[in-house]
N, C-alpha and C. Protein backbone atom coordinates (compact mmCIF):
# COMPACT_ATOMS: atom_id res chain seq x y z
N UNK A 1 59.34 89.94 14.01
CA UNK A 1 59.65 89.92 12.58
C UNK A 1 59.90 91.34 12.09
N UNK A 2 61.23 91.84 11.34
CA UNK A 2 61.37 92.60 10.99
C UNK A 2 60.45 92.71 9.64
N UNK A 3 59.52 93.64 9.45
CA UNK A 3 58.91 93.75 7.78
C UNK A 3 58.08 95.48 7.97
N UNK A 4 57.94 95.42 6.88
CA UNK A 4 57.10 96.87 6.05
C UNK A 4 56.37 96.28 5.06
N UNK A 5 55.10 97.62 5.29
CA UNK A 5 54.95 97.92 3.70
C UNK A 5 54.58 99.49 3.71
N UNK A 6 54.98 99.52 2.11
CA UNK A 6 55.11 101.13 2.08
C UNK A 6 54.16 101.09 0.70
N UNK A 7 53.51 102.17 0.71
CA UNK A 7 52.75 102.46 -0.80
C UNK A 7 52.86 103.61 -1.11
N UNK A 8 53.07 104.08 -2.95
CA UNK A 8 53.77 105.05 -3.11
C UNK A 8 53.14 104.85 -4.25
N UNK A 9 52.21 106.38 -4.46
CA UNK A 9 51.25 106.68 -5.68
C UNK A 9 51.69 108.18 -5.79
N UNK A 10 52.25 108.45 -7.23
CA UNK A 10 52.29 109.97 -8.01
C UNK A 10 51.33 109.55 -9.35
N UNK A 11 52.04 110.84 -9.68
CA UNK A 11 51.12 111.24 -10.67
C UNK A 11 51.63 109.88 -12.14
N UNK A 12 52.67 109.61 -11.82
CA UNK A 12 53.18 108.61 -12.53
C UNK A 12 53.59 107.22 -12.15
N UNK A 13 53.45 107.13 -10.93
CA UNK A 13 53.46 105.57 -10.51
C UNK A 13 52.52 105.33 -9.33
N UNK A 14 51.64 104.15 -9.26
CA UNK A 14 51.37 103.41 -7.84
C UNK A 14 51.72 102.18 -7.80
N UNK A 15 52.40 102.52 -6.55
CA UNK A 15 53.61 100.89 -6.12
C UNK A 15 53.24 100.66 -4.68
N UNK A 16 52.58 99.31 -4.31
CA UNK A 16 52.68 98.66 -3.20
C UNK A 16 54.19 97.77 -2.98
N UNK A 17 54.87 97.56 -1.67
CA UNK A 17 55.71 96.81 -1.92
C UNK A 17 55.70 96.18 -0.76
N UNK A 18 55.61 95.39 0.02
CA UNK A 18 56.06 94.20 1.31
C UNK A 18 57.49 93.65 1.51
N UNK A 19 58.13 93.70 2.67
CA UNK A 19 59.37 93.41 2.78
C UNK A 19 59.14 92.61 4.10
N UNK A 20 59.41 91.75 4.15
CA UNK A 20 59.81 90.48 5.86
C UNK A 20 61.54 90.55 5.31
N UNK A 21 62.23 90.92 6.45
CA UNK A 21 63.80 90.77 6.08
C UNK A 21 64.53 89.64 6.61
N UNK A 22 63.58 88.96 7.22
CA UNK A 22 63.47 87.79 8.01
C UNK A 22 63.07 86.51 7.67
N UNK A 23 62.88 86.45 5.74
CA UNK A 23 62.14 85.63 5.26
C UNK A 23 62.88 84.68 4.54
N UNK A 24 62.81 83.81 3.65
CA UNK A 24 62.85 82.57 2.88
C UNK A 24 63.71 83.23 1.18
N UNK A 25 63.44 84.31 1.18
CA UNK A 25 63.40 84.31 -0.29
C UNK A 25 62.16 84.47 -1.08
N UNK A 26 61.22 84.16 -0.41
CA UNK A 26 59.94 84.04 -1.28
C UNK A 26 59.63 85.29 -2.21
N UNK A 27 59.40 85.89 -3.64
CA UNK A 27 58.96 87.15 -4.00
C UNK A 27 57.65 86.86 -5.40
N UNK A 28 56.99 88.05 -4.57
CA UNK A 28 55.74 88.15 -5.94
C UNK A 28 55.54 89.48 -6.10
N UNK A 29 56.38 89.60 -7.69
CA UNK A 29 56.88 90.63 -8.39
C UNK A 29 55.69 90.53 -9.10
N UNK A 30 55.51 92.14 -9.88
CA UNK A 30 54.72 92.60 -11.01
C UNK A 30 54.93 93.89 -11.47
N UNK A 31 55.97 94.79 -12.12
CA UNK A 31 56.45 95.88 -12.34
C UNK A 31 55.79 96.59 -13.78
N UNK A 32 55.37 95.66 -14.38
CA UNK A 32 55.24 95.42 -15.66
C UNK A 32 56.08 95.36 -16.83
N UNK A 33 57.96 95.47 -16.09
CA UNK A 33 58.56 95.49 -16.90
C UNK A 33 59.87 94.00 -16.23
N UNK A 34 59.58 93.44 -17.34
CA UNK A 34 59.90 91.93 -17.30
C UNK A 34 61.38 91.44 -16.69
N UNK A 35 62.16 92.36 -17.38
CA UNK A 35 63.95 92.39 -16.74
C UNK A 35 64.03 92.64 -15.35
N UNK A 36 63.73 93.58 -15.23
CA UNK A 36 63.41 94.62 -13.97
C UNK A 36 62.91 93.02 -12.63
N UNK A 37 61.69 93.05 -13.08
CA UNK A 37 60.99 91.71 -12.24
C UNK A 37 61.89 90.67 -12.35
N UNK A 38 62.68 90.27 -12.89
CA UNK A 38 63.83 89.31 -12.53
C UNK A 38 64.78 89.47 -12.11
N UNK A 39 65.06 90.86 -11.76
CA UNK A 39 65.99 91.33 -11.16
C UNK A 39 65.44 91.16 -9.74
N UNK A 40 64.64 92.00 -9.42
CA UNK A 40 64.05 91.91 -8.21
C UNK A 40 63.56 90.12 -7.68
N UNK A 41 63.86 89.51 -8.46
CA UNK A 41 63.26 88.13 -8.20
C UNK A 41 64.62 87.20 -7.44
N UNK A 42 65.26 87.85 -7.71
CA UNK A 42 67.05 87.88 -7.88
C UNK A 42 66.88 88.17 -6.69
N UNK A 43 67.00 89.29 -6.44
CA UNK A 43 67.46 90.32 -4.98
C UNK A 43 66.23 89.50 -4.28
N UNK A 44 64.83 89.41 -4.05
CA UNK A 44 64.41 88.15 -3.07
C UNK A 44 65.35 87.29 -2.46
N UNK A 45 65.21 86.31 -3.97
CA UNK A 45 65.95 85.39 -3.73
C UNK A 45 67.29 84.46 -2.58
N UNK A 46 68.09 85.72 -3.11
CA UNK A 46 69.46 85.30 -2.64
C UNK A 46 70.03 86.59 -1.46
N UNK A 47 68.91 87.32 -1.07
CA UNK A 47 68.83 88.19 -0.06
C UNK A 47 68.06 87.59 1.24
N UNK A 48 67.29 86.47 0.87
CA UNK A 48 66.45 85.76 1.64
C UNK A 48 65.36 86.46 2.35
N UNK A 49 64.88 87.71 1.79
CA UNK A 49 64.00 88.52 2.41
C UNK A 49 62.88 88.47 1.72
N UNK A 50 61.83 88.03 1.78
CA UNK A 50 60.48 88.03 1.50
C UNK A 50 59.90 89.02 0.87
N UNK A 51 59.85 89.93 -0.50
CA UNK A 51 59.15 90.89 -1.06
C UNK A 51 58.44 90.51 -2.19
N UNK A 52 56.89 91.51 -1.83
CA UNK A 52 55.80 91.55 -2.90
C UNK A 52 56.50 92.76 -3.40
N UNK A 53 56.33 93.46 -4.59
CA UNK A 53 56.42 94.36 -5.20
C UNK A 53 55.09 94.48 -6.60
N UNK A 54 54.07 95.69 -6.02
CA UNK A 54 53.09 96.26 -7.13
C UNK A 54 53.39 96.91 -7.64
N UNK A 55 53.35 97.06 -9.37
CA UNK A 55 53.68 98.48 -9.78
C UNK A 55 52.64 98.90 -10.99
N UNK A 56 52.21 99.76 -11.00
CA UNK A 56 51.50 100.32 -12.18
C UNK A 56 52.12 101.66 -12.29
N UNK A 57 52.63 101.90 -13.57
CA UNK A 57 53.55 103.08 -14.01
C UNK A 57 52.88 103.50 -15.07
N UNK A 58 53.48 104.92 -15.81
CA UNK A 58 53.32 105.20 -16.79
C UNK A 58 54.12 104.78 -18.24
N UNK A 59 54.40 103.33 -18.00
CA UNK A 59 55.00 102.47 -19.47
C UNK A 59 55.08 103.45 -20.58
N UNK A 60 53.79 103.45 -21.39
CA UNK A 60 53.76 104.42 -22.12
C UNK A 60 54.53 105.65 -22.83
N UNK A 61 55.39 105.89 -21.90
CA UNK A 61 56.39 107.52 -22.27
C UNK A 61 57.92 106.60 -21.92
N UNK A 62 58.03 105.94 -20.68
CA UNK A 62 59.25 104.94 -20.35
C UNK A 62 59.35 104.66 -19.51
N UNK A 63 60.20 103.53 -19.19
CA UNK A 63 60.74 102.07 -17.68
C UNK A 63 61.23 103.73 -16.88
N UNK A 64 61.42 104.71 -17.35
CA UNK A 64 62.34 105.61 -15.69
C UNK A 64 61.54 105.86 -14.77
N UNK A 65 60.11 106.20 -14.65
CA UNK A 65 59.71 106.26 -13.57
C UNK A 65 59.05 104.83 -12.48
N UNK A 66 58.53 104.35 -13.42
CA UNK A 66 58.23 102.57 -12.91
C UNK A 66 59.84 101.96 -11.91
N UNK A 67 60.95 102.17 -12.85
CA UNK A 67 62.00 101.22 -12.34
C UNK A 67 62.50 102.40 -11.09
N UNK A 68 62.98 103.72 -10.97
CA UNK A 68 62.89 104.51 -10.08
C UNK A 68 61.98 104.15 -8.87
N UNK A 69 60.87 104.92 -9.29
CA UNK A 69 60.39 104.30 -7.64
C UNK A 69 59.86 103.18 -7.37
N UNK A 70 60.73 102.22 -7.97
CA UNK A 70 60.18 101.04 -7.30
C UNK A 70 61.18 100.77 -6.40
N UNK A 71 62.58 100.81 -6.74
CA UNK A 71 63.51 101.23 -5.80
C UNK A 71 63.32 102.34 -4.89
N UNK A 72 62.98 103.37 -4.60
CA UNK A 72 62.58 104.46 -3.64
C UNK A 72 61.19 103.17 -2.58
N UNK A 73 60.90 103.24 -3.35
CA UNK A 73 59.38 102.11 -2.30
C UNK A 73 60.62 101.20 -1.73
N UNK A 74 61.16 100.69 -2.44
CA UNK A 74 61.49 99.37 -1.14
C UNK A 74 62.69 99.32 -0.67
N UNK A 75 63.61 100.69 -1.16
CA UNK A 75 64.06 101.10 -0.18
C UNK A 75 63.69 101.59 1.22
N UNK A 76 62.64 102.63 1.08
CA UNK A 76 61.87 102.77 2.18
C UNK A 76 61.64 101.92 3.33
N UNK A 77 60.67 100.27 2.06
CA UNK A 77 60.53 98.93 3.18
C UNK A 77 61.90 98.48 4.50
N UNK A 78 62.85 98.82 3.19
CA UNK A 78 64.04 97.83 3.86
C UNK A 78 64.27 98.62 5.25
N UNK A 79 64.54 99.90 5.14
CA UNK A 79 64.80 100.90 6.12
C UNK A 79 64.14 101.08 7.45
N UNK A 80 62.58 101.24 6.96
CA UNK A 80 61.45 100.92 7.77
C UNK A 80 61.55 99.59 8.62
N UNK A 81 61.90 98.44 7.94
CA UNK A 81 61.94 97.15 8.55
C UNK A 81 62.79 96.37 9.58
N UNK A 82 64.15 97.54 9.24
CA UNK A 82 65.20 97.71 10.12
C UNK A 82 65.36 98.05 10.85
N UNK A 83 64.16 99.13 10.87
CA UNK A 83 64.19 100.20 12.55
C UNK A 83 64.75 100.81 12.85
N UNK A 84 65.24 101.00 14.12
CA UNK A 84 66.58 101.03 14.90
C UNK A 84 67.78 100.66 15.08
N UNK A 85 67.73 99.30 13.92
CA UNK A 85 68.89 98.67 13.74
C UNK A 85 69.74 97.88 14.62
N UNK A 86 69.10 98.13 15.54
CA UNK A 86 69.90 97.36 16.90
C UNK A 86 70.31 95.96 16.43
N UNK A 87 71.24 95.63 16.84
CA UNK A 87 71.70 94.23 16.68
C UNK A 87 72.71 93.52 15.59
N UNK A 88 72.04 94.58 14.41
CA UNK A 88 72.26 93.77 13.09
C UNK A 88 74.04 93.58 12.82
N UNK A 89 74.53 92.79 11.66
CA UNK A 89 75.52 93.29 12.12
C UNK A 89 76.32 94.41 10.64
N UNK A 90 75.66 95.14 10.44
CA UNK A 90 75.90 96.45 9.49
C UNK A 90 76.63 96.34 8.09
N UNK A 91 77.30 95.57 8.59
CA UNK A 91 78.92 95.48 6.87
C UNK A 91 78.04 94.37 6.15
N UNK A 92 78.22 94.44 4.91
CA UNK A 92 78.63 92.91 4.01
C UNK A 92 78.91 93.65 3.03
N UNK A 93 79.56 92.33 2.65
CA UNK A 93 79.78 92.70 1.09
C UNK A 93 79.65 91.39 0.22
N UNK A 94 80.15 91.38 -0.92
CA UNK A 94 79.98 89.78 -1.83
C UNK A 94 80.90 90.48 -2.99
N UNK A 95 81.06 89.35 -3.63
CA UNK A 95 82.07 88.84 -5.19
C UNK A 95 80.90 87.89 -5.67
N UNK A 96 80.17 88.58 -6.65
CA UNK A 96 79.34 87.90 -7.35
C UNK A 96 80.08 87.43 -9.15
N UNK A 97 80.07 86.34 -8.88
CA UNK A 97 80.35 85.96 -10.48
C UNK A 97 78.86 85.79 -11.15
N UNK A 98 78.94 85.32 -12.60
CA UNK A 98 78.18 84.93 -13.13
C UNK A 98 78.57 84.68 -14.82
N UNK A 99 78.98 83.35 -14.80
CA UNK A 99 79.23 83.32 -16.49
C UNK A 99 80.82 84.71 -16.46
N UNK A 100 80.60 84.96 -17.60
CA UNK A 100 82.20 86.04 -17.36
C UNK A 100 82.35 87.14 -16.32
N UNK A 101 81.69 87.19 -15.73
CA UNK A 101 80.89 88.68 -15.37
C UNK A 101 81.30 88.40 -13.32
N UNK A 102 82.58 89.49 -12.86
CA UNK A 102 82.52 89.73 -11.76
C UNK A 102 82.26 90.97 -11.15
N UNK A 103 81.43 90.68 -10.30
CA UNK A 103 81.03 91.97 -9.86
C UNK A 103 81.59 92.49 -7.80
N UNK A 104 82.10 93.13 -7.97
CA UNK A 104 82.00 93.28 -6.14
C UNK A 104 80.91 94.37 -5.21
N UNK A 105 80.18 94.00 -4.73
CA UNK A 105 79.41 94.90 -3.75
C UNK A 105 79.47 94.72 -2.58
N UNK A 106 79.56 95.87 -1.94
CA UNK A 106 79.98 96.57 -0.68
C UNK A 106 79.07 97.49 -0.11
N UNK A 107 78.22 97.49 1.51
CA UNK A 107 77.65 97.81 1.84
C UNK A 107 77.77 98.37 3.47
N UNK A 108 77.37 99.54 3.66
CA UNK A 108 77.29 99.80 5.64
C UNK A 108 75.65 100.30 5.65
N UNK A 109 74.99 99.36 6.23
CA UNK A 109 73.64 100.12 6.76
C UNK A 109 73.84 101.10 8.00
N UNK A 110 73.94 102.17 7.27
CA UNK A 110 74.85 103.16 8.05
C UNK A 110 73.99 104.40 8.60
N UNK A 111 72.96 104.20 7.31
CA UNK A 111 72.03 105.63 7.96
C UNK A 111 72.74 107.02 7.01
N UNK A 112 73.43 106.42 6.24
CA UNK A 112 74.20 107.86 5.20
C UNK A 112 74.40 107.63 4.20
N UNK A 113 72.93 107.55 3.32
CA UNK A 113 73.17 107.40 2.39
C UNK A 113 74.18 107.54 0.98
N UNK A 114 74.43 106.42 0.10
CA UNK A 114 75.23 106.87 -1.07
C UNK A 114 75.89 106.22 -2.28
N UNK A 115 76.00 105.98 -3.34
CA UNK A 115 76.13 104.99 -4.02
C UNK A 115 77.34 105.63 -4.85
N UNK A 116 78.26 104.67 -4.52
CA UNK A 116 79.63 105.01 -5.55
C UNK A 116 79.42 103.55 -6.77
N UNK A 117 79.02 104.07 -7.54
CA UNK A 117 78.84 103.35 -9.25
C UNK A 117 79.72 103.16 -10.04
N UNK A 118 80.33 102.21 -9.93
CA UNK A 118 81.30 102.03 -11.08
C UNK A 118 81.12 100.43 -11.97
N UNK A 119 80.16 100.82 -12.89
CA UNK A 119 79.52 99.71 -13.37
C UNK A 119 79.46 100.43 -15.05
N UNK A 120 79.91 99.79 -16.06
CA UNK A 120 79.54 100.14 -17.61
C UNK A 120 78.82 98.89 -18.31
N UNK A 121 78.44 99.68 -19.06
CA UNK A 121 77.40 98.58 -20.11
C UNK A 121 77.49 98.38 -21.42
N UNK A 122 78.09 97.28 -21.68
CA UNK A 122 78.19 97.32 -23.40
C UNK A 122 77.15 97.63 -24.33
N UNK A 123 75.90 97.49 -23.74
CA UNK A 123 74.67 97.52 -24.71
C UNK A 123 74.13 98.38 -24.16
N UNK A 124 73.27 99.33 -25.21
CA UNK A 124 72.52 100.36 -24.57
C UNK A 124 71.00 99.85 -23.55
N UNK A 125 70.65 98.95 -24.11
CA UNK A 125 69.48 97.71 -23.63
C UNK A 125 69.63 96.22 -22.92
N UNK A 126 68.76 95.57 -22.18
CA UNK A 126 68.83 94.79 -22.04
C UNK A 126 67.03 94.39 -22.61
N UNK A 127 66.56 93.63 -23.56
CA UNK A 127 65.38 93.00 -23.56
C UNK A 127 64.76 94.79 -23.94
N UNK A 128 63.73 94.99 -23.32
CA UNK A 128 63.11 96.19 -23.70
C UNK A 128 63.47 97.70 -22.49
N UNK A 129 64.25 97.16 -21.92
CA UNK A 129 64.93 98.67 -20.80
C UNK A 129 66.34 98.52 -21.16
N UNK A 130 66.64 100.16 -20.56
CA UNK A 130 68.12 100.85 -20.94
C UNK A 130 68.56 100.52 -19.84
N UNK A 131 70.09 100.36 -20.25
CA UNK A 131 70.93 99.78 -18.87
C UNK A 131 71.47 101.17 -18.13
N UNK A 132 70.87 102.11 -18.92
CA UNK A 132 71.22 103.32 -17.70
C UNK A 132 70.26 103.54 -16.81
N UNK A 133 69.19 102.80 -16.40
CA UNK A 133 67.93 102.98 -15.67
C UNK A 133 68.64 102.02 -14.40
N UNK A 134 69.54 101.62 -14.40
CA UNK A 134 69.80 100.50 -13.37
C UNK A 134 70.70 101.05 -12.43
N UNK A 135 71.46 102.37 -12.92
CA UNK A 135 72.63 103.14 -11.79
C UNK A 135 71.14 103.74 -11.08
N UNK A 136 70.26 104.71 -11.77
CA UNK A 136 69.18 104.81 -11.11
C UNK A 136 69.03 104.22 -10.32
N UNK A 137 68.63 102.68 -10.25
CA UNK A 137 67.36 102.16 -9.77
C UNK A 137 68.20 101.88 -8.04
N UNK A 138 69.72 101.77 -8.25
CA UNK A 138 70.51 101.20 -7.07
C UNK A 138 70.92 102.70 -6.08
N UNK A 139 70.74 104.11 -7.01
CA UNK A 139 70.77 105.03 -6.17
C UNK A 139 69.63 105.13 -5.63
N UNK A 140 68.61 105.23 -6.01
CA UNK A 140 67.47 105.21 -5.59
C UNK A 140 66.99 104.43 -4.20
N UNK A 141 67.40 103.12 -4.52
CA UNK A 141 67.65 102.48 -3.70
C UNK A 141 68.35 102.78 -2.18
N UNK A 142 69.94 102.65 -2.68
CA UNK A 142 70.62 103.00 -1.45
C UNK A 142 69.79 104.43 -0.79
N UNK A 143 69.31 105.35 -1.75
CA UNK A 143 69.37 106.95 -0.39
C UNK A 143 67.76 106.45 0.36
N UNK A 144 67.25 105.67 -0.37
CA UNK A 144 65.57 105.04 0.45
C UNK A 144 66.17 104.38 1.51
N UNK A 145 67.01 103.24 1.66
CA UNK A 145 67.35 102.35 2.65
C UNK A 145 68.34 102.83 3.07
N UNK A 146 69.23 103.76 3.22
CA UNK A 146 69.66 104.37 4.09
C UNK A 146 71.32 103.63 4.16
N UNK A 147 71.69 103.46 2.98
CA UNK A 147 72.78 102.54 2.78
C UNK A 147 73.78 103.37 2.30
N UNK A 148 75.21 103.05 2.69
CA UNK A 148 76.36 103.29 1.96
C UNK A 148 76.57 102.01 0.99
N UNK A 149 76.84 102.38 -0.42
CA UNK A 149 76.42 101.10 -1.16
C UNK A 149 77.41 101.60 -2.58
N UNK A 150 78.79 100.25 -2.03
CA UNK A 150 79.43 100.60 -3.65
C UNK A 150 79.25 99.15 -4.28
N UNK A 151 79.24 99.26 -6.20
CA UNK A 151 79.01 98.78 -6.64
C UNK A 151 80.32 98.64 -7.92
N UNK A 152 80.95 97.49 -8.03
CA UNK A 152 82.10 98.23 -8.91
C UNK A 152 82.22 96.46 -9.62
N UNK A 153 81.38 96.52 -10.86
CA UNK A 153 81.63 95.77 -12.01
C UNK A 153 83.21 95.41 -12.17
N UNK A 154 83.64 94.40 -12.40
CA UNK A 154 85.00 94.24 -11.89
C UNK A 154 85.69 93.69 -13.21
N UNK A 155 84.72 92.49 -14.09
CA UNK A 155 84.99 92.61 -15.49
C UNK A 155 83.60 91.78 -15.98
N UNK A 156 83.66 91.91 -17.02
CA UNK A 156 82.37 91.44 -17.89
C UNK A 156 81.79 91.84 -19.46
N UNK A 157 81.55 91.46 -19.97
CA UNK A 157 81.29 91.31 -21.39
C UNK A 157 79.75 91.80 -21.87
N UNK A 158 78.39 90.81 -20.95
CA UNK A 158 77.34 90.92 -21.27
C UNK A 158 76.57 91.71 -20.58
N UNK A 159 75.89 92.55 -20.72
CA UNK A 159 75.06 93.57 -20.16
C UNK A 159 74.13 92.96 -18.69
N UNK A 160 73.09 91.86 -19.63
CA UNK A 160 72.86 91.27 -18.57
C UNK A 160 73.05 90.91 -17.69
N UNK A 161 74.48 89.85 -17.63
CA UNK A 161 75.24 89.48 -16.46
C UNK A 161 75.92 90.48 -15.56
N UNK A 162 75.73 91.45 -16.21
CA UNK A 162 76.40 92.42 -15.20
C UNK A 162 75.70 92.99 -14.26
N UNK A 163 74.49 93.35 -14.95
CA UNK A 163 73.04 93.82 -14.10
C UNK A 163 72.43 92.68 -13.25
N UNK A 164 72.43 91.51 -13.77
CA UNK A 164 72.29 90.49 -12.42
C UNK A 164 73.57 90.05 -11.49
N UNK A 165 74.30 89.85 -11.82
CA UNK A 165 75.54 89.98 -11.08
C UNK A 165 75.24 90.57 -9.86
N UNK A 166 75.44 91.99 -10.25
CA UNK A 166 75.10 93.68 -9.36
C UNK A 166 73.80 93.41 -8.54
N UNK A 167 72.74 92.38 -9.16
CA UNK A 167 71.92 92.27 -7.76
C UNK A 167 72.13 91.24 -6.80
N UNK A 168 72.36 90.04 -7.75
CA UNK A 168 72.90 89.18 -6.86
C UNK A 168 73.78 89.46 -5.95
N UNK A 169 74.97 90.17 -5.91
CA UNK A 169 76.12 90.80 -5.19
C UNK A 169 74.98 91.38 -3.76
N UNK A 170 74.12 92.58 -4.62
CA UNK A 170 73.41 93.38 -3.18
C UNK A 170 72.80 92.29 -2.20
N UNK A 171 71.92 91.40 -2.99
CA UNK A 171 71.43 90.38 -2.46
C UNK A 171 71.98 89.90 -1.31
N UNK A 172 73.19 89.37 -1.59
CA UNK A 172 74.57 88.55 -0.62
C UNK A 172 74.92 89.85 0.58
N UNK A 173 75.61 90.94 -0.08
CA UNK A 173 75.94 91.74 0.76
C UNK A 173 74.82 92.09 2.22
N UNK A 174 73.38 92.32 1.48
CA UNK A 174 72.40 92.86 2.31
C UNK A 174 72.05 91.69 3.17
N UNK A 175 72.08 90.83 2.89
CA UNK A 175 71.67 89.36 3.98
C UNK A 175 73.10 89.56 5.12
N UNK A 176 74.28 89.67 4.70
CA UNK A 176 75.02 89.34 5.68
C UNK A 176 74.88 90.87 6.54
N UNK A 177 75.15 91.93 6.23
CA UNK A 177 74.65 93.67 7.19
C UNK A 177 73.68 93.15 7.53
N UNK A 178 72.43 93.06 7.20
CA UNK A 178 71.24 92.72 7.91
C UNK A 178 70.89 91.95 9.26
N UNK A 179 71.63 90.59 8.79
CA UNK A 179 71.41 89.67 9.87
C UNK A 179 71.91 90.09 11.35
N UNK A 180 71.00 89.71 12.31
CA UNK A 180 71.43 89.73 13.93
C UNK A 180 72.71 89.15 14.40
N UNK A 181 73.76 89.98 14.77
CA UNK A 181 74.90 89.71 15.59
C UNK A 181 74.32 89.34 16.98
N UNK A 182 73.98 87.85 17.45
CA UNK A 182 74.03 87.77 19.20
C UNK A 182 74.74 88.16 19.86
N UNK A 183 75.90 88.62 19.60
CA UNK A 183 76.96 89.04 20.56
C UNK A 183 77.48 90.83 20.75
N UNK A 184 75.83 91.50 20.08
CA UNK A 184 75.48 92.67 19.63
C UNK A 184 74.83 92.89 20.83
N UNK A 185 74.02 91.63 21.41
CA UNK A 185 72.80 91.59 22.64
C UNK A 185 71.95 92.65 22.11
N UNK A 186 71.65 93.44 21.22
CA UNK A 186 70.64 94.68 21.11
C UNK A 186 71.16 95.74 21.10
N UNK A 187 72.29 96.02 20.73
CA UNK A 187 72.99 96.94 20.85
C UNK A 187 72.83 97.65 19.12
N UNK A 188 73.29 99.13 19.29
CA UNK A 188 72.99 99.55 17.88
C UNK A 188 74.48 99.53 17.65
N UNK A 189 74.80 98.91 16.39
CA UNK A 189 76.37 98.84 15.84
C UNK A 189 77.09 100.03 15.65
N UNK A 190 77.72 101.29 16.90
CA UNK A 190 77.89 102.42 15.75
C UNK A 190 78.54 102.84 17.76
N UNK A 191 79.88 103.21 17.76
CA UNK A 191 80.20 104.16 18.94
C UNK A 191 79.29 105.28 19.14
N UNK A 192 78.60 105.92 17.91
CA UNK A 192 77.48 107.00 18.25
C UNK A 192 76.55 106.90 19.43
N UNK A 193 76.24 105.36 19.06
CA UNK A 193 74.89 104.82 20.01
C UNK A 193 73.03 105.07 18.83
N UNK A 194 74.00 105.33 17.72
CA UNK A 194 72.54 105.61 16.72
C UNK A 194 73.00 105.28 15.49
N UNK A 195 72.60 104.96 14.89
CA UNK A 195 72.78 105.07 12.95
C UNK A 195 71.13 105.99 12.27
């Protein structure tokens, strides 16, 4: 079974997080910030990878450091859980709709990290977080897990749908890179012989 867990305490956040990449979908979120946790409930979901995510942040001052490294933590997991990578088969991508809202994401578990963002937001908020905490949360992301990771909002209206869209999309993308190529036999995907 591919899985992690990574725990990650500063002076402003402690985050446990669990990753099986090998799992059902199953997730038991607690960030303390409610959007955020449905996002991530999202990316479980339809990624089919099994994550707990703990978070106790400093709320108080704002969602940037809570929603930050919670992405850095499970980026970490994902990376960690992957190993060596042998086998997998590296690419996906997805065309996530949702209601008006298309989104395309594109991914190489490549080992080089980087996130090309091309995502806007009509609203400065969604619910009680800023929708600029979310280019964050996916860079953060990609340079933890070790991903080349574009993200390019394609059209859309509602803030929301765009920010779930964008996970749902990673979701899709990361299940198909992830999964074992048999015809890989154990091999690491890359003429290098490494990622």
């Amino acid at each position: 079974m591919r899985q992690a867990t990574i725990e990650r305490k500063t002076k402003e956040t402690d985050i446990l997080v669990t990753v099986n990449v090998d799992g059902t979908g199953v997730s038991d979120i607690a960030t303390g910030i409610g959007f955020l946790d449905h996002m991530l409930e999202q990316l479980a979901r339809h990624s089919l990878m099994d994550v707990t995510v703990k978070a106790e942040g400093d709320l108080h001052i704002d969602f940037h450091h809570t929603t930050e490294d919670t992405a850095i933590a499970l980026g970490e997991a994902v990376s960690q859980a992957l190993g060596d990578r042998k086998g997998i088969c590296r690419y996906g991508s997805a065309l996530s709709p949702m209601d008006e809202t298309l989104t395309r994401v594109t991914l190489d578990i490549s080992n080089r990290p980087l996130l090309v963002w091309k995502v806007s937001f009509p609203t400065p908020k969604v619910g009680d977080i800023d929708t600029e905490l979310f280019k964050e949360w996916f860079q953060a992301f990609a340079q933890n897990a070790g991903i080349t990771l574009h993200v390019e909002n394609l059209y859309g209206t509602n803030s929301h749908h765009i920010i779930e869209s964008s996970f749902k999309g990673l979701a899709r993308a990361l299940y198909t890179a992830a999964e074992i190529d048999p015809r890989r036999a154990g091999e690491i995907p890359s003429t290098k012989g490494s990622l």
